[in-house]
Protein backbone atom coordinates (compact mmCIF):
# COMPACT_ATOMS: atom_id res chain seq x y z
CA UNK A 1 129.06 46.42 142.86
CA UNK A 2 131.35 46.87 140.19
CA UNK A 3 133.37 49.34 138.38
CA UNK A 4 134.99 50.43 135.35
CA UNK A 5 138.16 52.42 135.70
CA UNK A 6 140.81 54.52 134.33
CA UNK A 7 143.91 54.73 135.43
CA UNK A 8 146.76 57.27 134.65
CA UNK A 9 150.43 57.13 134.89
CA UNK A 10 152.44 60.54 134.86
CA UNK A 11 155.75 58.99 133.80
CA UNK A 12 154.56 56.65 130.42
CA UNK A 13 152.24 59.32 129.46
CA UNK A 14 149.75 56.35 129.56
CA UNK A 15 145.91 55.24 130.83
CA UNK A 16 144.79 52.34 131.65
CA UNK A 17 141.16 51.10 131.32
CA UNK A 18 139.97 47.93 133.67
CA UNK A 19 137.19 46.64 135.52
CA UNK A 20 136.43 45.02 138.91
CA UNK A 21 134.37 44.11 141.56
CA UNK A 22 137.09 44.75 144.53
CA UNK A 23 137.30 47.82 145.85
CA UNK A 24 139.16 50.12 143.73
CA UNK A 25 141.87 51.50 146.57
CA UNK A 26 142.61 47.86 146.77
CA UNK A 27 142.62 47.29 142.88
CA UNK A 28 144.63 50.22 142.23
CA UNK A 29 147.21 49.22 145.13
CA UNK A 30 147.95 46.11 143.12
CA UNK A 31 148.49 48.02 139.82
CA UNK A 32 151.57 49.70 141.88
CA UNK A 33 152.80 46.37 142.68
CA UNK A 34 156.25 45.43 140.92
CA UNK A 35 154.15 42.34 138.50
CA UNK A 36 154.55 41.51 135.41
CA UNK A 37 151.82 42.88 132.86
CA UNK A 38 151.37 46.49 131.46
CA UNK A 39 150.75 48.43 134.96
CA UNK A 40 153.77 46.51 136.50
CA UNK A 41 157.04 48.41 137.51
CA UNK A 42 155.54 52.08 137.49
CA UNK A 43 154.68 52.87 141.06
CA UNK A 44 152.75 55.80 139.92
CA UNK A 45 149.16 54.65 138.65
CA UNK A 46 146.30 56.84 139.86
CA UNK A 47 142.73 56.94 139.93
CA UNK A 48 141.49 59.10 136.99
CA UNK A 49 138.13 57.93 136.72
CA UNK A 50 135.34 55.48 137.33
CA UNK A 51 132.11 54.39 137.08
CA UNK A 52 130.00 52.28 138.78
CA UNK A 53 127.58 49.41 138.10
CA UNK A 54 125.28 46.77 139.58
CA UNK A 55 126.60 43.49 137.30
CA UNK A 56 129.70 42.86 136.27
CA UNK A 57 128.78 42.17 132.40
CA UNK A 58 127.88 46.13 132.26
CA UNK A 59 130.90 47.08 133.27
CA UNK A 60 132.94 44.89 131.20
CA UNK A 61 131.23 46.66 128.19
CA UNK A 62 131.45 49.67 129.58
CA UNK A 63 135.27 48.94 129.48
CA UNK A 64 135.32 47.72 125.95
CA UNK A 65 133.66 50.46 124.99
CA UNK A 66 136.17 52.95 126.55
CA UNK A 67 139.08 50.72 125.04
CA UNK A 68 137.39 50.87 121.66
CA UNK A 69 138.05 54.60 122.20
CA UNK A 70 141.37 55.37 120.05
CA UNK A 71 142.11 58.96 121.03
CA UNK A 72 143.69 59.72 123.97
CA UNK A 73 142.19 62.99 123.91
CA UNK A 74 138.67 60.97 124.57
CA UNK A 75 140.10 59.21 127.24
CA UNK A 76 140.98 62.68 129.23
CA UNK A 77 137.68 64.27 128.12
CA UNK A 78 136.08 61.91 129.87
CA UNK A 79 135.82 63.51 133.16
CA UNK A 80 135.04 67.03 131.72
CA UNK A 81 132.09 65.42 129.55
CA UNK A 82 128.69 63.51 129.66
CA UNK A 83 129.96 60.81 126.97
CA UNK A 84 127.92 57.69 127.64
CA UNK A 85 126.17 56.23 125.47
């Protein structure tokens, strides 16, 4: 299985959209690691959403398509609305 996610940071004001086929406790868990890259250094990433899939190519579009998403209003609609496509 695999899954598109969002993650949400309180303290940049910021989401960030991924995908992966380990579980996501685990995936989010490295996110809060101090690495290099956008998530690293900001302990406070959570779980905002996610979707699951059965191959790994749909949820890599599903993530582009998310991404392609410019409003960050979309973004945090997202769990309050039906918007696949």
């Amino acid at each position: 299985m695999f899954h598109t996610y969002i993650l949400y940071s309180k303290i940049k004001d910021k989401y960030y959209i991924g995908y992966t086929g380990d579980q996501l406790s685990e995936r989010v868990k490295k996110h809060n690691t101090n690495h290099k890259g956008f998530t690293g250094g900001i302990a406070d990433w959570n779980l905002f959403y996610f979707e699951t899939f059965e191959s790994k190519q749909l949820a890599m579009m599903r993530e582009k398509q998310i991404k392609s998403w410019k409003s960050k209003k979309m973004k945090a609609d997202i769990k309050h609305k039906d918007l696949f496509v």
